[in-house]
Protein backbone atom coordinates (compact mmCIF):
# COMPACT_ATOMS: atom_id res chain seq x y z
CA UNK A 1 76.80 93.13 107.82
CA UNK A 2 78.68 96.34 107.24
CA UNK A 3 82.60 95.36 107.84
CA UNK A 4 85.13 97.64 109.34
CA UNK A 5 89.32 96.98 109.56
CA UNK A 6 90.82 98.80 112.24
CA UNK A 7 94.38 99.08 111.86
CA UNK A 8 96.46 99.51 114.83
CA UNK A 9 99.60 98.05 116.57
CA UNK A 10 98.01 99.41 120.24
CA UNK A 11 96.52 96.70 121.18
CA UNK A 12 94.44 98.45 123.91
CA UNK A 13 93.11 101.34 120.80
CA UNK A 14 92.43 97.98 118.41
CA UNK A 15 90.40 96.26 121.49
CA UNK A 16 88.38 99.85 121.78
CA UNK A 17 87.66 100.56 118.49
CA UNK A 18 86.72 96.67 117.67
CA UNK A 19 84.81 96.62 121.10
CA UNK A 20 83.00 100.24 120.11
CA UNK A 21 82.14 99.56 116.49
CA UNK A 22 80.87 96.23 117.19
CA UNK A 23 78.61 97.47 120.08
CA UNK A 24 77.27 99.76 116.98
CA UNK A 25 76.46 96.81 114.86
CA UNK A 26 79.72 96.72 112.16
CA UNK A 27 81.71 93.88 111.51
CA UNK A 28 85.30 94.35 112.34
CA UNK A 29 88.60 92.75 111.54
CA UNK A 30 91.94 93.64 112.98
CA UNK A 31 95.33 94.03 111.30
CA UNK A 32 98.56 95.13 113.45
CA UNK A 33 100.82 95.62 110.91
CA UNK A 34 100.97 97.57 107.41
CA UNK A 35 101.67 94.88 105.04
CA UNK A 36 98.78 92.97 106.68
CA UNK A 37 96.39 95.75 106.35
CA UNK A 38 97.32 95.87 102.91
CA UNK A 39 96.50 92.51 102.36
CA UNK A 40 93.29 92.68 104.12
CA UNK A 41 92.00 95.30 101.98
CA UNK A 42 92.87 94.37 99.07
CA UNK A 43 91.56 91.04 98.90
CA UNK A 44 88.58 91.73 101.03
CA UNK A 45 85.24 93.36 101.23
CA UNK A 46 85.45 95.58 103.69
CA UNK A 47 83.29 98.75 103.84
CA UNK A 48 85.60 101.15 105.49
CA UNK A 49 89.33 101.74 107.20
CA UNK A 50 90.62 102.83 110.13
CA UNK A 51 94.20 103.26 109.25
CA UNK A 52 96.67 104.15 111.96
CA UNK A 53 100.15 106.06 109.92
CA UNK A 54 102.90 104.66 112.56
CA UNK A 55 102.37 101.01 111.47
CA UNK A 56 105.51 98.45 111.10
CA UNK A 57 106.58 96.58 108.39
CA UNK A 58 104.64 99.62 105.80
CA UNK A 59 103.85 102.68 107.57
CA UNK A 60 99.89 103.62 106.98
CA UNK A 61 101.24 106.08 104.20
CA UNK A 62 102.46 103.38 101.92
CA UNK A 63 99.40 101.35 103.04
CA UNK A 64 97.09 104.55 101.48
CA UNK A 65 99.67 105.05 98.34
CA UNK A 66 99.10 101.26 97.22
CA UNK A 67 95.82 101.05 97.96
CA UNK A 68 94.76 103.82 95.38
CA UNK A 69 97.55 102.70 92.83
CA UNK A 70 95.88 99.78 92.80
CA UNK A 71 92.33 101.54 92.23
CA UNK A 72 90.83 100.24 95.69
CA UNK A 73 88.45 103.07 96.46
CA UNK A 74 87.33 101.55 100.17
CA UNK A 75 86.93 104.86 102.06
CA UNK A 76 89.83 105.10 104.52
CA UNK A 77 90.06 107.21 107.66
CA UNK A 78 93.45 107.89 108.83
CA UNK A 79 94.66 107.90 112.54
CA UNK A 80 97.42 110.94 113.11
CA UNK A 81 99.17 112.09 116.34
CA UNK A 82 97.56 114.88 117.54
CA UNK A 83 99.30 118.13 115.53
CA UNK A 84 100.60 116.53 112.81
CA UNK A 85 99.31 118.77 109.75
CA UNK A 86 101.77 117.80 107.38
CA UNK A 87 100.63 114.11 107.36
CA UNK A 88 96.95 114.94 107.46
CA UNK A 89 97.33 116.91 104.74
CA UNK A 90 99.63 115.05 102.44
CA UNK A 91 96.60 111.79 103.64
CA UNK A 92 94.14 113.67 102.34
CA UNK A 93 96.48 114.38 98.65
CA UNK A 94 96.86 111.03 98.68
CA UNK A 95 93.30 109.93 98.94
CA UNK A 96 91.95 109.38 102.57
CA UNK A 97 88.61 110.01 102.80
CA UNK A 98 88.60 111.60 106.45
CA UNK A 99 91.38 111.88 109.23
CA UNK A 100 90.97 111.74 113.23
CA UNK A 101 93.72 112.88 115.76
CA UNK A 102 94.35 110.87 119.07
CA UNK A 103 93.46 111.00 121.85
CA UNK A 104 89.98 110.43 120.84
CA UNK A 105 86.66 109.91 122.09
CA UNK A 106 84.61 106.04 121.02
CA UNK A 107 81.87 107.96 119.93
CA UNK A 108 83.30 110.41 117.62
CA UNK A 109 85.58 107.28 115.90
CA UNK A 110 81.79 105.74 115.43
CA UNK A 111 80.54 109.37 114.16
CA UNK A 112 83.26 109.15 111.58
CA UNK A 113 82.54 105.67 110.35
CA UNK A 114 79.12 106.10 109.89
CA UNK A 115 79.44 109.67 107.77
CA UNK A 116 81.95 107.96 105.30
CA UNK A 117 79.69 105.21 104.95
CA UNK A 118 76.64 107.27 104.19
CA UNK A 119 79.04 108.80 101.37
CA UNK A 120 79.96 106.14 100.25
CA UNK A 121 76.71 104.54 99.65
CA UNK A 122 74.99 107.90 98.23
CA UNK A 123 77.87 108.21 96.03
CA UNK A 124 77.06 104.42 94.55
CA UNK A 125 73.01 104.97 94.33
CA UNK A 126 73.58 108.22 92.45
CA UNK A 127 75.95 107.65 90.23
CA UNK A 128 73.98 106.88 87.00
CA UNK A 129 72.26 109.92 87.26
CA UNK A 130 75.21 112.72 87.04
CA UNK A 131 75.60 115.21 84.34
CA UNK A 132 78.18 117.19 82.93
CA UNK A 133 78.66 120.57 84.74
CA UNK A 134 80.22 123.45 82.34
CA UNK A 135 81.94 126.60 84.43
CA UNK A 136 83.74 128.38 82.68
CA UNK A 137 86.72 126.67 80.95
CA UNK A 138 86.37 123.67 83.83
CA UNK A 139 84.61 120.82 82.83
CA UNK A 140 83.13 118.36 85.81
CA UNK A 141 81.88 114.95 83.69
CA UNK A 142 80.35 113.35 86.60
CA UNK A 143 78.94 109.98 84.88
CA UNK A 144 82.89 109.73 84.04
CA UNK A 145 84.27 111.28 87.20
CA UNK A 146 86.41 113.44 85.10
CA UNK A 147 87.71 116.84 85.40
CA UNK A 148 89.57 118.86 82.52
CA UNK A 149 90.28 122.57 82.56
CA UNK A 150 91.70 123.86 78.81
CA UNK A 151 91.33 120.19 77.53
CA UNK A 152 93.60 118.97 80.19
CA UNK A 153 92.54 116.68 82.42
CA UNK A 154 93.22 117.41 86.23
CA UNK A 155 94.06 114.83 89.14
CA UNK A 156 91.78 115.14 91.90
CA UNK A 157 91.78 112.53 95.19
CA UNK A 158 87.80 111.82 95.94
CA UNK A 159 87.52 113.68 98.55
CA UNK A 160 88.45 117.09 96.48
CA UNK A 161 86.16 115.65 93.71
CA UNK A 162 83.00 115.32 95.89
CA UNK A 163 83.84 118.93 97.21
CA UNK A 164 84.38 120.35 93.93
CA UNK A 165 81.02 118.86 93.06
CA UNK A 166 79.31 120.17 95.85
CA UNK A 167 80.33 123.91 94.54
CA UNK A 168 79.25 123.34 91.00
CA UNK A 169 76.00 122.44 92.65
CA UNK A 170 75.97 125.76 93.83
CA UNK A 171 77.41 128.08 91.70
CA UNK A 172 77.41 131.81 93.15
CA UNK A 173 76.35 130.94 96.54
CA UNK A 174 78.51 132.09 99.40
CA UNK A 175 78.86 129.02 101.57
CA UNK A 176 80.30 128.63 105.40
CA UNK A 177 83.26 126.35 106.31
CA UNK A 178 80.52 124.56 108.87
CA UNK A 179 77.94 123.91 106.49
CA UNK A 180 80.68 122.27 103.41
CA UNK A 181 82.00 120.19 106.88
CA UNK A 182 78.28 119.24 107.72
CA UNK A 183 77.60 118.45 103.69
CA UNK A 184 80.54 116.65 102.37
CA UNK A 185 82.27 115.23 105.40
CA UNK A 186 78.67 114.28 106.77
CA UNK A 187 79.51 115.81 110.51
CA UNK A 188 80.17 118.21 113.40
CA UNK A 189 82.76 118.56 115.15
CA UNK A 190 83.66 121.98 116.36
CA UNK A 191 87.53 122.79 115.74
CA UNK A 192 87.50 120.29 112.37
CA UNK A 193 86.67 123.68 109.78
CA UNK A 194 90.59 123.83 109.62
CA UNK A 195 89.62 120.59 107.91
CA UNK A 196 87.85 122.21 104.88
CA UNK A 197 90.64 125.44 104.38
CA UNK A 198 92.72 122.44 103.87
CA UNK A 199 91.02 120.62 101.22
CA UNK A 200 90.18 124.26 99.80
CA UNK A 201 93.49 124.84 99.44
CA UNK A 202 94.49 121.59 97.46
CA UNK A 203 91.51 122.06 95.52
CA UNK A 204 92.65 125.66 94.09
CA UNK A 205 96.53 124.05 92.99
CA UNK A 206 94.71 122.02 90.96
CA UNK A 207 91.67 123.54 89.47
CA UNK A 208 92.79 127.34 89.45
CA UNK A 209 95.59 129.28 86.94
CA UNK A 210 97.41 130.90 89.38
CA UNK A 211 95.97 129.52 93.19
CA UNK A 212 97.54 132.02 94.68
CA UNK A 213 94.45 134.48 92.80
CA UNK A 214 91.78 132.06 92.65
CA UNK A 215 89.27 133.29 89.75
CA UNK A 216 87.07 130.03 90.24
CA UNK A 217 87.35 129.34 93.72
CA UNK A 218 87.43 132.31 95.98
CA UNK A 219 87.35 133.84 99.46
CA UNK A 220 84.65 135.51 100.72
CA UNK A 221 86.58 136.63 103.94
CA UNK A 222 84.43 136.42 106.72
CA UNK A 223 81.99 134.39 105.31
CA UNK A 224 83.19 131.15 103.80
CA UNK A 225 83.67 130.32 100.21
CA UNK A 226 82.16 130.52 96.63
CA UNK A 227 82.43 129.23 93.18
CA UNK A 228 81.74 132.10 90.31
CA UNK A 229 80.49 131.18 86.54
């Protein structure tokens, strides 16, 4: 059975969630503190996370930061106050897989699990069968899961890689924020495109020469985004 930890020191949001995801057929274990959680998923085999940031003992942050130091890729999906950007984004940097504000509805926590899960799974049945992609000077060595532009080897989180390979997939083609948010993040929610800009923007520090005139990545305003040969 597919196991879930919810993370939460709300008991009343850890009874929901465990009461919601179970009703849905997942496994769940619950951890109220950060240094728990830690210890949870590290030396278990959970499937996914539910990781609230305002934790005590270690704040979710530091539960994310070890967690990929230490080369557990469990997909995580981080619980933020409504509003905060600034954490959201600097989740996401640090590897979280997806992010959902509260309040929030049972059904779309359940919509979540299930996308990153998909992911997740796809990502392990395909990956013998990935190539290397050549664009330009950026190389994508996807048996590897290795990036290098000019021989040097860039630092993407997973979630940037699997959207950087989703471009290369696609090479000229304009694409809309909805449809990247429907394909990568395996969803839709109307509002979450801010989402994608987001990850966009990462993306371009890391891959382009000067992000602020993106040669690789660009804008087609109105329209969404492409990635040019």
């Amino acid at each position: 059975m597919t196991k879930i930890l919810v993370v939460d020191d709300e008991i009343a949001i850890s009874t929901l969630l465990k009461y919601n995801l179970e009703q849905n057929g997942y496994d769940v274990e619950v951890a109220a503190d950060g240094q728990t959680a830690y210890q949870m998923a590290s030396n278990s085999d959970c499937d996914a996370i539910l990781l609230d940031l305002m934790l005590p003992v270690l704040d979710g942050m530091t539960v994310l930061k070890n967690l990929r130091q230490d080369k557990v890729e469990t997909p995580v999906i981080l619980v933020t106050a409504k509003g905060d950007e600034f954490d959201r984004v600097f989740g996401l940097e640090l590897g979280a897989d997806d992010y959902i504000t509260k309040p929030f509805s049972p059904r779309e926590v359940v919509a979540r699990v299930k996308a990153v899960l998909r992911r997740s799974q796809s990502d392990k049945q395909s990956s013998d069968d990935r190539d290397i992609i050549k664009i330009q000077d950026l190389i994508i060595d996807d048996n590897k899961k290795i990036v290098t532009r000019s021989n040097q080897i860039l630092t993407l989180t997973p979630r940037e890689y699997e959207l950087l390979l989703y471009f290369a997939h696609r090479v000229g083609r304009v694409i809309d924020r909805e449809t990247i948010l429907t394909a990568v993040w395996g969803y839709e929610f109307t509002g979450e495109s801010r989402m994608v800009d987001m990850h966009i923007s990462n993306l371009r520090e890391k891959i382009e020469l000067n992000p602020k005139a993106p040669q690789l990545l660009k804008t087609v305003r109105g329209f969404g985004y492409t990635l040019v040969s």
